[in-house]
N, C-alpha and C. Protein backbone atom coordinates (compact mmCIF):
# COMPACT_ATOMS: atom_id res chain seq x y z
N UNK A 1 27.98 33.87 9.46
CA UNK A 1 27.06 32.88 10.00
C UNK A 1 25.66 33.04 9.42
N UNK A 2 25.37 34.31 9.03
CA UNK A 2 23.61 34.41 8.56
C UNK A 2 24.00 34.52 7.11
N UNK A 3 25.06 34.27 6.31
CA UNK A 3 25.47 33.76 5.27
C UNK A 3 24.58 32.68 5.05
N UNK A 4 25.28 31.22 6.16
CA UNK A 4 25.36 29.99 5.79
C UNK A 4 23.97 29.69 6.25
N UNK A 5 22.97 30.06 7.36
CA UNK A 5 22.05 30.02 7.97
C UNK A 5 20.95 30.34 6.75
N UNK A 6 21.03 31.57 5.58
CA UNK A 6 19.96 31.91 4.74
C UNK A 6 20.39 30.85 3.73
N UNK A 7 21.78 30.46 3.68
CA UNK A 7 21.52 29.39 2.12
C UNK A 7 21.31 28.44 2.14
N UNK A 8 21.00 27.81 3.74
CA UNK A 8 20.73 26.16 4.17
C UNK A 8 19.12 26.82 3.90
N UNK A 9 18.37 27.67 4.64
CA UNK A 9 17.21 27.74 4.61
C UNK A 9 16.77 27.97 2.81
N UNK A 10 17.59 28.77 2.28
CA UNK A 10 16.96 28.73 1.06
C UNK A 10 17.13 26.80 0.32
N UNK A 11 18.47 26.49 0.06
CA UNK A 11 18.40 25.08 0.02
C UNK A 11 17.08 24.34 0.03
N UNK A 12 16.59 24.54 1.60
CA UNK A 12 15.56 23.43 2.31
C UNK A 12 14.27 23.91 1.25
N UNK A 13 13.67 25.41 1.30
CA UNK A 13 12.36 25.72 0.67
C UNK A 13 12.40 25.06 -0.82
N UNK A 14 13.90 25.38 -1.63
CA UNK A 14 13.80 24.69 -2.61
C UNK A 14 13.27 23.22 -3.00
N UNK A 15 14.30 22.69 -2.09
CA UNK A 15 14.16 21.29 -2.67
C UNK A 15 12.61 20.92 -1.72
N UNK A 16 11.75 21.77 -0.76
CA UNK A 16 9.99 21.49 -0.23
C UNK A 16 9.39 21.16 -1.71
N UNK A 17 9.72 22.59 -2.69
CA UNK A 17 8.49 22.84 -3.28
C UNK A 17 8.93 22.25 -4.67
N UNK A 18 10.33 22.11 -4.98
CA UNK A 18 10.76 21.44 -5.99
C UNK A 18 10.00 20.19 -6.32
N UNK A 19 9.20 19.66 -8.01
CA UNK A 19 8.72 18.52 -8.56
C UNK A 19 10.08 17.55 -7.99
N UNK A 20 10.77 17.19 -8.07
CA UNK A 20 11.69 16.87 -8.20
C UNK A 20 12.00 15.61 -6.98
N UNK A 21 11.73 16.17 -5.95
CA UNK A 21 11.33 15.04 -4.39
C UNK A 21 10.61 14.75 -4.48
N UNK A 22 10.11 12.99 -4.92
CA UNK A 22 9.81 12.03 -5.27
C UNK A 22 8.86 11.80 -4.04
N UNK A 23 8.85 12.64 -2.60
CA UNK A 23 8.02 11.87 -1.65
C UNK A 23 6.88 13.10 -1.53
N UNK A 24 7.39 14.01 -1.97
CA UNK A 24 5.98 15.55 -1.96
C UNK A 24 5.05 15.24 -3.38
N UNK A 25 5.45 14.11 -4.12
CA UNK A 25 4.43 14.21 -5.43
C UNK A 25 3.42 13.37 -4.70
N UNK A 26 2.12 13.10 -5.40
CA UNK A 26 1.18 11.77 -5.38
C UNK A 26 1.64 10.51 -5.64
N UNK A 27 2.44 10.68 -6.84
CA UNK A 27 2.71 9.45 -7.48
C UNK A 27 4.22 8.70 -6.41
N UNK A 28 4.65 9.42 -6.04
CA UNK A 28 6.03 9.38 -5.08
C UNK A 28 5.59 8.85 -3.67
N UNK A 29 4.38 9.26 -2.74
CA UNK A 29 3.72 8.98 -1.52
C UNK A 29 3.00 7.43 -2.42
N UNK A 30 2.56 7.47 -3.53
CA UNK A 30 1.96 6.19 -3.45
C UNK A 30 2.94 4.75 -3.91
N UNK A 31 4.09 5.22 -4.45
CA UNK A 31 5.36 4.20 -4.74
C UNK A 31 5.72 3.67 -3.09
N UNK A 32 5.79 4.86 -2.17
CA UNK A 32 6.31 4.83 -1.05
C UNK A 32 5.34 3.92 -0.06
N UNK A 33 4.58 3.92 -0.48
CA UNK A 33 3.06 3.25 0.32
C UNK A 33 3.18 1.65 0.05
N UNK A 34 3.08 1.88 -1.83
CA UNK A 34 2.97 0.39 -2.19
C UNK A 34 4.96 -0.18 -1.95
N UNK A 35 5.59 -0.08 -1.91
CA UNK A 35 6.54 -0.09 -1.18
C UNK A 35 6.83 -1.19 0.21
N UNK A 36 6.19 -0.17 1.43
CA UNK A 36 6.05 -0.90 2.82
C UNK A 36 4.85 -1.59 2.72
N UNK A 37 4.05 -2.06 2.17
CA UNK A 37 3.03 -2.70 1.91
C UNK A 37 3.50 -3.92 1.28
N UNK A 38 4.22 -3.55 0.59
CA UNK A 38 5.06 -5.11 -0.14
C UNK A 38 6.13 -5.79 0.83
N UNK A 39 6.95 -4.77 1.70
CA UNK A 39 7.73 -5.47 2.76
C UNK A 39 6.84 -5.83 3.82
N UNK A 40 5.73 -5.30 4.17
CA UNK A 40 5.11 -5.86 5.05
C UNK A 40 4.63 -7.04 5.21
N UNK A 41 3.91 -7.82 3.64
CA UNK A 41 3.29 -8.55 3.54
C UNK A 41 4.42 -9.66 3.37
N UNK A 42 5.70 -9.40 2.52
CA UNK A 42 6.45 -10.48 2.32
C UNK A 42 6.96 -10.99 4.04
N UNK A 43 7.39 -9.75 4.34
CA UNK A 43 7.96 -10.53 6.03
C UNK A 43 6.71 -11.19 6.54
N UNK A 44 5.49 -11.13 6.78
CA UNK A 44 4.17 -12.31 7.17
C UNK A 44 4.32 -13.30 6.76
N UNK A 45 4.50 -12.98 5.09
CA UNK A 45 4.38 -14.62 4.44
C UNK A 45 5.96 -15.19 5.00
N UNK A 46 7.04 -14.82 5.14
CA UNK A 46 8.02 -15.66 5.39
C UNK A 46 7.29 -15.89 6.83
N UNK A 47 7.02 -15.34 7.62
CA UNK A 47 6.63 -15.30 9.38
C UNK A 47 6.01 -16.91 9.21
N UNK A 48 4.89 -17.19 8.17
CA UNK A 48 3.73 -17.55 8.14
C UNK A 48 4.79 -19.00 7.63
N UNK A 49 5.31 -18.80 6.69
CA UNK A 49 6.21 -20.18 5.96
C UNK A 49 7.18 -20.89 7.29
N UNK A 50 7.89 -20.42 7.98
CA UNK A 50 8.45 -20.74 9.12
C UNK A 50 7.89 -21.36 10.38
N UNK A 51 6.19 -20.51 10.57
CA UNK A 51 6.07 -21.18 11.19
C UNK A 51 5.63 -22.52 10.89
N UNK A 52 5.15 -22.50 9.64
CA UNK A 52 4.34 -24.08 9.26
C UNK A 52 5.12 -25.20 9.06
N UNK A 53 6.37 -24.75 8.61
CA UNK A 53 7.46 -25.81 8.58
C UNK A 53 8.40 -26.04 9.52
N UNK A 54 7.82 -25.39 10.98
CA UNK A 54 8.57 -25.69 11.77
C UNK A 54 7.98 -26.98 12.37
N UNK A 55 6.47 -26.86 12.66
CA UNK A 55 5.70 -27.74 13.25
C UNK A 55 5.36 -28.98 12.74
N UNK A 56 6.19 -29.22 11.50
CA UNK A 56 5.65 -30.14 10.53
C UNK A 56 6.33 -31.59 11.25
N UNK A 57 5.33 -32.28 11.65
CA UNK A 57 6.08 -33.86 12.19
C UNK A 57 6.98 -34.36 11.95
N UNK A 58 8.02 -35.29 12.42
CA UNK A 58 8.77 -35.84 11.07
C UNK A 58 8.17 -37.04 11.03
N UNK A 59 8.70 -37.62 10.21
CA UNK A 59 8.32 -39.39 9.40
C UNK A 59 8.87 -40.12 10.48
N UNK A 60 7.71 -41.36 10.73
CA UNK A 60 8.30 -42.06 12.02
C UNK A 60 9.22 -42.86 10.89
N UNK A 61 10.19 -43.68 11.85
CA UNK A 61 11.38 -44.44 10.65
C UNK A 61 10.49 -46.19 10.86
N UNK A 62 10.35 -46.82 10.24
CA UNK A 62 9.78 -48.08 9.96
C UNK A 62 10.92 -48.98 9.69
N UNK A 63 10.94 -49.83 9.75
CA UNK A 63 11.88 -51.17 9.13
C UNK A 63 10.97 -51.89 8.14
N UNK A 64 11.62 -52.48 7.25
CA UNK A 64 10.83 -53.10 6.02
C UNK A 64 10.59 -54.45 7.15
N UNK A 65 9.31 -54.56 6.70
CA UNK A 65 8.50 -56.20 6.91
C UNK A 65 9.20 -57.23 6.05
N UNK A 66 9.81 -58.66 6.67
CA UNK A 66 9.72 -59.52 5.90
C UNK A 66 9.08 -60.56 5.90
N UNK A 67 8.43 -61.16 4.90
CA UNK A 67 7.31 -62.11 4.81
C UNK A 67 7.72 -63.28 4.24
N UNK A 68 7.17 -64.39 4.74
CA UNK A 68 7.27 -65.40 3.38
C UNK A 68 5.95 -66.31 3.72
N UNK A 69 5.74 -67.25 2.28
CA UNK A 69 4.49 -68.01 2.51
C UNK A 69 3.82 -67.58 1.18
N UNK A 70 2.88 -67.72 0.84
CA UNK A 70 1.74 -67.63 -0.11
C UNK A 70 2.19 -65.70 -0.59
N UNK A 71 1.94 -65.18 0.59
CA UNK A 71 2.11 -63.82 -0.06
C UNK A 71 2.88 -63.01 -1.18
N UNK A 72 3.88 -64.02 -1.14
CA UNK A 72 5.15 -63.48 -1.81
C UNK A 72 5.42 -64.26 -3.50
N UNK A 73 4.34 -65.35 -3.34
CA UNK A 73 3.74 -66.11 -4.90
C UNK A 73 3.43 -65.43 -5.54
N UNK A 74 2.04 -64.52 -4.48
CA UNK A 74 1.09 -63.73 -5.82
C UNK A 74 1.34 -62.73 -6.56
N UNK A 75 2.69 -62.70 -6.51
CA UNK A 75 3.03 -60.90 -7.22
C UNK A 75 3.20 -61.61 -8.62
N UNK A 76 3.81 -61.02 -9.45
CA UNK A 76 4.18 -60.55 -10.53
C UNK A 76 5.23 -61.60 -11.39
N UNK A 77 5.90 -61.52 -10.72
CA UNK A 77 7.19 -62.53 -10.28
C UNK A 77 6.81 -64.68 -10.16
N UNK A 78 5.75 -64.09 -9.71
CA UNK A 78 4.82 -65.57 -9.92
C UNK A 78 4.22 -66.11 -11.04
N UNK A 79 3.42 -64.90 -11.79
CA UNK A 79 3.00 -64.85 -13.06
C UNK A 79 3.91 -65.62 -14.21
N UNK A 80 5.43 -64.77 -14.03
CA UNK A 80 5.82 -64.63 -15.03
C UNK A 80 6.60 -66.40 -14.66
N UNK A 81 7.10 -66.48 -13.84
CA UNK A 81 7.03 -67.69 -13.45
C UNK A 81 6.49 -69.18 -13.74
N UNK A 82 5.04 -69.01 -14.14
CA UNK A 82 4.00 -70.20 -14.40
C UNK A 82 4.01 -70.27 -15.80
N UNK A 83 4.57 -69.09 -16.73
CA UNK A 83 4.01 -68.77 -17.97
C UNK A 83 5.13 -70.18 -18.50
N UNK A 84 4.51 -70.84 -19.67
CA UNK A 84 5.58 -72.22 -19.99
C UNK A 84 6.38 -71.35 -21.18
């Protein structure tokens, strides 16, 4: 038992002081930083996108107008119309 007890503890000191664990370097704590800083901000911006498109009105529905009389001369269609 104080076999397995000294080679877990030796194990653990190793891999403390070992370069090698990526979260005991500088450069490893600051990957790890910029990291949750990037999930943080993306889950806001989705937070932030959801809510704006939730609240967004919809389009009232209209029926087309129909007209007749003078209005419907002056387009385009009239022009080409008069031309001899």
């Amino acid at each position: 038992m104080k076999i397995h007890l000294r080679a877990v503890v030796a194990l653990f000191l190793a891999t403390l002081f070992l370069p090698g664990c990526s979260m005991l370097t500088h450069s490893g704590r600051q990957q790890a930083a910029y990291a949750r800083y990037v999930s943080k901000s993306s889950k806001g911006r989705v937070k932030q996108q959801r809510l704006f498109h939730s609240n967004k009105p919809a389009m009232p529905v209209t029926e087309p107008v129909e007209s007749s009389g003078p209005a419907e001369s002056s387009g385009p269609q009239a022009v080409a119309e008069n031309v001899p």
